[in-house]
Structure formats: structure tokens, C-alpha cells
N, C-alpha and C. Protein backbone atom coordinates (compact mmCIF):
# COMPACT_ATOMS: atom_id res chain seq x y z
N UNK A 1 0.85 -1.19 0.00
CA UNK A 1 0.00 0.00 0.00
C UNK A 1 0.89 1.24 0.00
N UNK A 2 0.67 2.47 -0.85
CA UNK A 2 1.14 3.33 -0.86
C UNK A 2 1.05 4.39 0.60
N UNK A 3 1.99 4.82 0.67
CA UNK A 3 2.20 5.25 1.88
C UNK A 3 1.15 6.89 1.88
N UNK A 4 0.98 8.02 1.21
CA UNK A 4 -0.05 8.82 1.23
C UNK A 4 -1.63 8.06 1.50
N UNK A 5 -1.63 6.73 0.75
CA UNK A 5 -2.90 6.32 1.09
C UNK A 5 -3.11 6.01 2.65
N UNK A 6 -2.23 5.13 3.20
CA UNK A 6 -1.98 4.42 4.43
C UNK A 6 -2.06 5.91 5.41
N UNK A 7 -1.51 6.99 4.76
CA UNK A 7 -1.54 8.61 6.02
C UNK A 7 -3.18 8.58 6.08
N UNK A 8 -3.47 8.66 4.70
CA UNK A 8 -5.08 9.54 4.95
C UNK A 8 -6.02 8.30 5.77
N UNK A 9 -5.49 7.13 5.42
CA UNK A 9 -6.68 6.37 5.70
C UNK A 9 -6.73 6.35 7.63
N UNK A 10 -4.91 6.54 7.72
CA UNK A 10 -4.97 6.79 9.12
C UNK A 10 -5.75 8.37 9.84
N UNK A 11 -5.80 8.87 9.30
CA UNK A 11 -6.17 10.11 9.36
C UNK A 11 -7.72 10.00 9.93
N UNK A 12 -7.98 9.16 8.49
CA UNK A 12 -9.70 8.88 8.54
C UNK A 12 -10.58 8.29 10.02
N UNK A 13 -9.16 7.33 10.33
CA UNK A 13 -9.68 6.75 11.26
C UNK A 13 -9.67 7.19 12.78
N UNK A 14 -8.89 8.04 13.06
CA UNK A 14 -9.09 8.65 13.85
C UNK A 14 -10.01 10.11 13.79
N UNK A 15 -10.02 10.35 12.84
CA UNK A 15 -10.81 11.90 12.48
C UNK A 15 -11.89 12.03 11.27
N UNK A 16 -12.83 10.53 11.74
CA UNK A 16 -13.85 10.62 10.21
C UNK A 16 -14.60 11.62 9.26
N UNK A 17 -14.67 12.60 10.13
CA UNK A 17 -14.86 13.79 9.73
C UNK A 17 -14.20 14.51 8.98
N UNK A 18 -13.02 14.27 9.31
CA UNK A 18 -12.00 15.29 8.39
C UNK A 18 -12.10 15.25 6.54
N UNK A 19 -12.89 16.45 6.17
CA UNK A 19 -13.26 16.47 4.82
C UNK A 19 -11.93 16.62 3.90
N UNK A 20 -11.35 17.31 4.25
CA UNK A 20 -9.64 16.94 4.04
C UNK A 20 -9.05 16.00 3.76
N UNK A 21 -9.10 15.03 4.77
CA UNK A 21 -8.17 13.65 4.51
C UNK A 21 -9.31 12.86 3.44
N UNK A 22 -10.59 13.00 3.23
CA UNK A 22 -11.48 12.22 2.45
C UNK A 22 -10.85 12.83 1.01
N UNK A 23 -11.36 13.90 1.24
CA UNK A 23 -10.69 14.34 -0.80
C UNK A 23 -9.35 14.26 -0.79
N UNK A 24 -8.65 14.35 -0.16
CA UNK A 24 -6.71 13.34 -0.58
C UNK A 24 -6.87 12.37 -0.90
N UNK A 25 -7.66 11.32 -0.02
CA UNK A 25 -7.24 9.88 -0.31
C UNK A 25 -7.91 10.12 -1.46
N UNK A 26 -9.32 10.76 -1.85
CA UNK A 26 -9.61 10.85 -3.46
C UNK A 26 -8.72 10.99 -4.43
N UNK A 27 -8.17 11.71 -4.31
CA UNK A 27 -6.75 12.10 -5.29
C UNK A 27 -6.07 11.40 -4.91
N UNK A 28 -5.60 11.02 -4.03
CA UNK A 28 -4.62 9.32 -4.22
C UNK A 28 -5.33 8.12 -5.34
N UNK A 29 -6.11 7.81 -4.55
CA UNK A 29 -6.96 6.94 -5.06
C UNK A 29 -7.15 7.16 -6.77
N UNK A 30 -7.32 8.56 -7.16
CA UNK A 30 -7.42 8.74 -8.45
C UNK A 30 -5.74 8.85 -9.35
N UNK A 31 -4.90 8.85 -8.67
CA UNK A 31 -3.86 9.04 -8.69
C UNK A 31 -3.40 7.41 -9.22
N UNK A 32 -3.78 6.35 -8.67
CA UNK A 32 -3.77 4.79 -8.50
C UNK A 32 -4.54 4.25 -9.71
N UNK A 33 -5.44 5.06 -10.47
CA UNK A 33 -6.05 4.85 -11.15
C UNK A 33 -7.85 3.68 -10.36
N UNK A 34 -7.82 4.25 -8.90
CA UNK A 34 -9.10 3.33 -8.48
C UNK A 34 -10.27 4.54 -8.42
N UNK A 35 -10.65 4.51 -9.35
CA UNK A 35 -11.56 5.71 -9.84
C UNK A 35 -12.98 5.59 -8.38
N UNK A 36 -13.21 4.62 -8.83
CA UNK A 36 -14.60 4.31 -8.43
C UNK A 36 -14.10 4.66 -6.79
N UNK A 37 -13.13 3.96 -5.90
CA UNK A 37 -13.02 4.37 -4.67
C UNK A 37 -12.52 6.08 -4.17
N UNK A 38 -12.01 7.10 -5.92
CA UNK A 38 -12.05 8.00 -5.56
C UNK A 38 -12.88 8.99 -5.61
N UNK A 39 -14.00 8.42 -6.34
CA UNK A 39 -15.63 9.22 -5.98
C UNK A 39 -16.27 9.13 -5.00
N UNK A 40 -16.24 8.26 -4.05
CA UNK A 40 -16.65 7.38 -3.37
C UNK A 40 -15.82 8.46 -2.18
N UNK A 41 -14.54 8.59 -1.69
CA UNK A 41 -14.19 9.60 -0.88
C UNK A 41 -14.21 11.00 -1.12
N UNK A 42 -14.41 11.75 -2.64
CA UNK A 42 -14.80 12.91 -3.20
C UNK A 42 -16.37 13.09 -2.59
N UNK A 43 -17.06 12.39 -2.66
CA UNK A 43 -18.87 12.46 -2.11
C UNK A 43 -18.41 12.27 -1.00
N UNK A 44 -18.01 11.37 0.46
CA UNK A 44 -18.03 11.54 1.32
C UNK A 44 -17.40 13.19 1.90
N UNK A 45 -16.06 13.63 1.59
CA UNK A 45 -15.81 14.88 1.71
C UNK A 45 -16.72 16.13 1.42
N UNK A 46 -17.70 15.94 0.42
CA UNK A 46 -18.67 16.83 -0.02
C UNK A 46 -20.45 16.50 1.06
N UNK A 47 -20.69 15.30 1.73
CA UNK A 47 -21.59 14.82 2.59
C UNK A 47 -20.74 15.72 3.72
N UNK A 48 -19.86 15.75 4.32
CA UNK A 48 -19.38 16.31 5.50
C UNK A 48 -19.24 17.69 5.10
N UNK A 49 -19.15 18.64 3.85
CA UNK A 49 -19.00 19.97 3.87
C UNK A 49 -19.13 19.87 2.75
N UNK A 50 -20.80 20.16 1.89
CA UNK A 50 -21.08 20.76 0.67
C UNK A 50 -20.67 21.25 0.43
N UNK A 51 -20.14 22.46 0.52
CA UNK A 51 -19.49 23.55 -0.14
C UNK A 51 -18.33 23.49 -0.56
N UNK A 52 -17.80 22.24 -0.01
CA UNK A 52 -15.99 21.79 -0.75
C UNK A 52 -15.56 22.03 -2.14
N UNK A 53 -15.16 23.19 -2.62
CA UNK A 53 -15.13 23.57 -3.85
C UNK A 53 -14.05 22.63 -4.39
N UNK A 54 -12.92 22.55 -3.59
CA UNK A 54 -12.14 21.39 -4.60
C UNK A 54 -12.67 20.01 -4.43
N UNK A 55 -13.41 19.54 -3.80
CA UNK A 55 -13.68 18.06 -3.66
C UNK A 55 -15.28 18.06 -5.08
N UNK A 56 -15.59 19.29 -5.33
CA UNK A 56 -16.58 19.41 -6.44
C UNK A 56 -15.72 19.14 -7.58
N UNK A 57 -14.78 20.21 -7.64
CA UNK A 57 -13.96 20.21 -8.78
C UNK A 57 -13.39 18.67 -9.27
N UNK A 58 -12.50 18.32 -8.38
CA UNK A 58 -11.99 17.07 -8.28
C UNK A 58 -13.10 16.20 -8.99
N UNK A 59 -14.20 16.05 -8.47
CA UNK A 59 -15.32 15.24 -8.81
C UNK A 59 -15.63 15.10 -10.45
N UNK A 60 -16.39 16.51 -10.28
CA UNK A 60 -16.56 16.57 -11.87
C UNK A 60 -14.98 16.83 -12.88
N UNK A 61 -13.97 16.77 -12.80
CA UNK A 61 -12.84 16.25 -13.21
C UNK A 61 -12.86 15.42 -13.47
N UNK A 62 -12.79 14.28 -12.65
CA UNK A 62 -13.07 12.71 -12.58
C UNK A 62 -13.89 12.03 -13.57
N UNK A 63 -14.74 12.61 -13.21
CA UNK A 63 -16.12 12.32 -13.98
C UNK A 63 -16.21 12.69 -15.68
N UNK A 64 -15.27 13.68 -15.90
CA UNK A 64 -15.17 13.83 -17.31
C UNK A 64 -14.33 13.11 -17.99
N UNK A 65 -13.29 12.74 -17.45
CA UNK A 65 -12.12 11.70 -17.61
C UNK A 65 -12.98 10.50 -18.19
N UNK A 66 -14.08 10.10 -17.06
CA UNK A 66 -14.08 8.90 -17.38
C UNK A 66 -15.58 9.13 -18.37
N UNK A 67 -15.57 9.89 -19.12
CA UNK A 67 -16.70 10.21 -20.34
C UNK A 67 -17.83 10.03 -19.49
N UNK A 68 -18.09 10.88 -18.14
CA UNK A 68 -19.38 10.50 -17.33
C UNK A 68 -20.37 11.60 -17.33
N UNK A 69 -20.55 11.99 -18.70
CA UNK A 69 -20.65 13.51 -18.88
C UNK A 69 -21.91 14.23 -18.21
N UNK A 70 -23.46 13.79 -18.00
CA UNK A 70 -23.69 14.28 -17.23
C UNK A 70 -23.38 14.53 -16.21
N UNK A 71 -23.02 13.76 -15.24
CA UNK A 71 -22.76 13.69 -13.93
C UNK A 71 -21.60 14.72 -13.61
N UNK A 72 -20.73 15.23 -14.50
CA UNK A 72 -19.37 16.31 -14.63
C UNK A 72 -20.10 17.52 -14.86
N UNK A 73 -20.88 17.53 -15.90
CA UNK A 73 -21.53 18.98 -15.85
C UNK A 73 -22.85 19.28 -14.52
N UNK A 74 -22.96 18.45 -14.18
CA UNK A 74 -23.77 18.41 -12.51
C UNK A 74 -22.65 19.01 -11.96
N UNK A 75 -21.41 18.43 -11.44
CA UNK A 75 -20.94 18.89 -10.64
C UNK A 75 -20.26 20.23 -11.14
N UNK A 76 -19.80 20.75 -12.29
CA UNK A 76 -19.40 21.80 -12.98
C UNK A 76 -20.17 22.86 -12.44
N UNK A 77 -21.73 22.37 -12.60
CA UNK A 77 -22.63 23.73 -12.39
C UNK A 77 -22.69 23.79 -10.62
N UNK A 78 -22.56 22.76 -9.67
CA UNK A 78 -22.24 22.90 -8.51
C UNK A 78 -21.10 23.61 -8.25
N UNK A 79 -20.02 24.05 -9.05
CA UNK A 79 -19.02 24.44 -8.78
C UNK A 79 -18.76 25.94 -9.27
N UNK A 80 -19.86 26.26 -10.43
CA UNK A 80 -19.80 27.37 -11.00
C UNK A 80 -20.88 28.32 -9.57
N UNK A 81 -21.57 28.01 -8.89
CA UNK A 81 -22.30 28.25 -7.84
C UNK A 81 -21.68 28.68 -6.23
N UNK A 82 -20.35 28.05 -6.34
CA UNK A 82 -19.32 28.55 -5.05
C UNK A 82 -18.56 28.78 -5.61
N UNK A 83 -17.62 28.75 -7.02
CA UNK A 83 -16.41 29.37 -7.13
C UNK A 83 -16.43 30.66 -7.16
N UNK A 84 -14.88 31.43 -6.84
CA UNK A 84 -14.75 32.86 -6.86
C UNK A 84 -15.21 33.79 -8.09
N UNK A 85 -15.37 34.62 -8.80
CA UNK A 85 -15.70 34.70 -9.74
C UNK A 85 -14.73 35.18 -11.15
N UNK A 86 -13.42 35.18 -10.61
CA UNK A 86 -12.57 35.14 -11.06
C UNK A 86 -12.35 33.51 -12.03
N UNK A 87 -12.77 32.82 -11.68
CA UNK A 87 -12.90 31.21 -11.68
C UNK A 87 -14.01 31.02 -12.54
N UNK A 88 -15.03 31.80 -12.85
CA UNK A 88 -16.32 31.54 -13.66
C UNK A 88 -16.12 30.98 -15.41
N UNK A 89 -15.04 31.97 -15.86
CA UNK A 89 -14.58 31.80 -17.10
C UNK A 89 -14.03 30.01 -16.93
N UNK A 90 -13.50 29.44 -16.15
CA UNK A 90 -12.82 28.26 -16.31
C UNK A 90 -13.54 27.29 -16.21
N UNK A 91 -14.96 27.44 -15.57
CA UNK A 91 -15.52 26.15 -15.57
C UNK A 91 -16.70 26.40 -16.36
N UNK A 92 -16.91 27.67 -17.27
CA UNK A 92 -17.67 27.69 -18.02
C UNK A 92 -16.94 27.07 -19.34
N UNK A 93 -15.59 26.78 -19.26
CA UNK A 93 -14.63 26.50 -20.25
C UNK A 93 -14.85 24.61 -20.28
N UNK A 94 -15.13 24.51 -19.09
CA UNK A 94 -15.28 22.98 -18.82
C UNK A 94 -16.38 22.28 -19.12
N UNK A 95 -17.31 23.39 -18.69
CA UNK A 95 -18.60 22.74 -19.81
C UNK A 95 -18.78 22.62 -20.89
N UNK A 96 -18.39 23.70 -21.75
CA UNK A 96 -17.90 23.53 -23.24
C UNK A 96 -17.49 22.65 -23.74
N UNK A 97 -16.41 21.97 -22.60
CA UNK A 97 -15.33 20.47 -23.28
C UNK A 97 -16.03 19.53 -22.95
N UNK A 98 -17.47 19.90 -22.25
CA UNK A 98 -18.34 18.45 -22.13
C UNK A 98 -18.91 18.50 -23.80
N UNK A 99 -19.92 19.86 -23.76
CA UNK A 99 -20.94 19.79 -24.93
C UNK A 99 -19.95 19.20 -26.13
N UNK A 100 -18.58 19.68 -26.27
CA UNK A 100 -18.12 19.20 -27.51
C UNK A 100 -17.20 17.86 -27.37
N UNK A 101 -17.07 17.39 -26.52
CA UNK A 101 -17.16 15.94 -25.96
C UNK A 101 -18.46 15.25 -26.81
N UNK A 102 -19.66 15.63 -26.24
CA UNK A 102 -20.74 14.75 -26.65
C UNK A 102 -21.26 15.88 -28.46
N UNK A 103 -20.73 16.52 -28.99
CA UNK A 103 -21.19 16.62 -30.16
C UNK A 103 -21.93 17.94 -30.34
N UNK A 104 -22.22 18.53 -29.10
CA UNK A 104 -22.91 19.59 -29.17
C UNK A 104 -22.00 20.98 -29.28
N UNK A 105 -21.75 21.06 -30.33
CA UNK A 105 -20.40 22.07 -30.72
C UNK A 105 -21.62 23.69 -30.66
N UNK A 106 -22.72 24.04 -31.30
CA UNK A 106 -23.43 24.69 -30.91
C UNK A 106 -23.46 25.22 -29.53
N UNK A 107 -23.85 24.82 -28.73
CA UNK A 107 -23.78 24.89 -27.39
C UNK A 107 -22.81 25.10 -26.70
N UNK A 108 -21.30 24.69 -27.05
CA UNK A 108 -19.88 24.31 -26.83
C UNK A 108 -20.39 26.04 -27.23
N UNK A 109 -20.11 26.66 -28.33
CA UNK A 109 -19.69 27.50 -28.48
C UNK A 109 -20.79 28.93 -27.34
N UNK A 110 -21.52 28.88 -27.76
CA UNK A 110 -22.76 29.32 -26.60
C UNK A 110 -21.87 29.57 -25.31
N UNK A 111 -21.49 28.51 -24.61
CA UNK A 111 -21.10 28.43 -23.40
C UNK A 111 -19.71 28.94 -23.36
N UNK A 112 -19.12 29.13 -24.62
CA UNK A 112 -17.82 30.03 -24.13
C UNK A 112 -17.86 31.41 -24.01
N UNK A 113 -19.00 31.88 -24.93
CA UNK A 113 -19.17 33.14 -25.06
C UNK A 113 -19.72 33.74 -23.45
């Protein structure tokens, strides 16, 4: 076992709460290529503090990777909703790379403007 995993999981276990150590081991975990167990601690970190803007991000990241395209632009628009607004242009940029992902180049373009 990789040793960042073995920190957070220790982490976890003494401090289940900690929304922190849940979205690391996510990014470990996604890091390992175990997708599914790093959504799985991305949602738990986001159950303990909705508003986790990187454990959103992270998420719908994830989620586009793995061509999960609604479910990325769910979390995109969850994220366009707490990010700074300095940040608005970038994940309106991310939805775009969904619509023209799935074909909707119309819309792709819509959404950059």
C-alpha cells in the first residue's frame, strides 16, 4: 500500500470527519487509477461539507475523464455556484469540453461566449 494512502486512511480513522483527509485519499486513489473508490471519498468529503469547492472540482474532473458527462456537468454547475468569480470563465470553459465531448459544438460554443 502506498504510503499517502496508508496517512489519509490513518487520518480517517481517527478523524472521520475530516473532509480533508477524504478528498486526498480521493486524489490518491485517483492518482492509483481506483476511480470508483475516488468518488466514493470525493462524495463523502462533499456529505461532510457541501461547499468543498475542490472536492466538487476534483469530482466533476473525474467524472469527465471517465466520459461521465452528465454527472461532470452536474458537478461543474455545482461548482460554478461557489467558485470565486474570477474562476467563472474556467468552468464555463469545462462545460464547453463536455458539450463538444458529446457533439454539441453549438452549445460548446454558446457556453464560451
Amino acid at each position: 500500500m502506498e504510503q499517502p494512502i496508508v496517512f489519509y486512511r490513518n487520518i480517517i480513522k481517527y478523524s472521520p470527519q475530516s473532509f480533508q483527509a477524504h478528498n486526498n485519499l480521493g486524489l490518491q486513489y485517483e492518482l492509483k487509477g481506483l476511480n470508483e473508490q475516488a468518488i466514493e471519498e470525493y462524495k463523502m468529503a462533499l456529505k461532510i461539507k457541501p461547499e468543498l469547492l475542490e472536492a466538487h472540482s476534483n469530482l466533476a474532473n473525474l467524472y469527465f475523464k471517465l466520459q461521465r458527462f452528465a454527472e461532470a456537468r452536474n458537478e461543474y454547475r455545482s461548482v460554478e455556484k461557489i467558485c470565486p468569480p474570477e474562476k467563472t470563465g474556467e468552468v464555463e470553459n469545462n462545460i464547453a469540453n463536455i458539450d463538444e465531448a458529446e457533439g454539441l459544438h453549438e452549445q460548446a460554443i454558446k457556453d464560451i461566449r
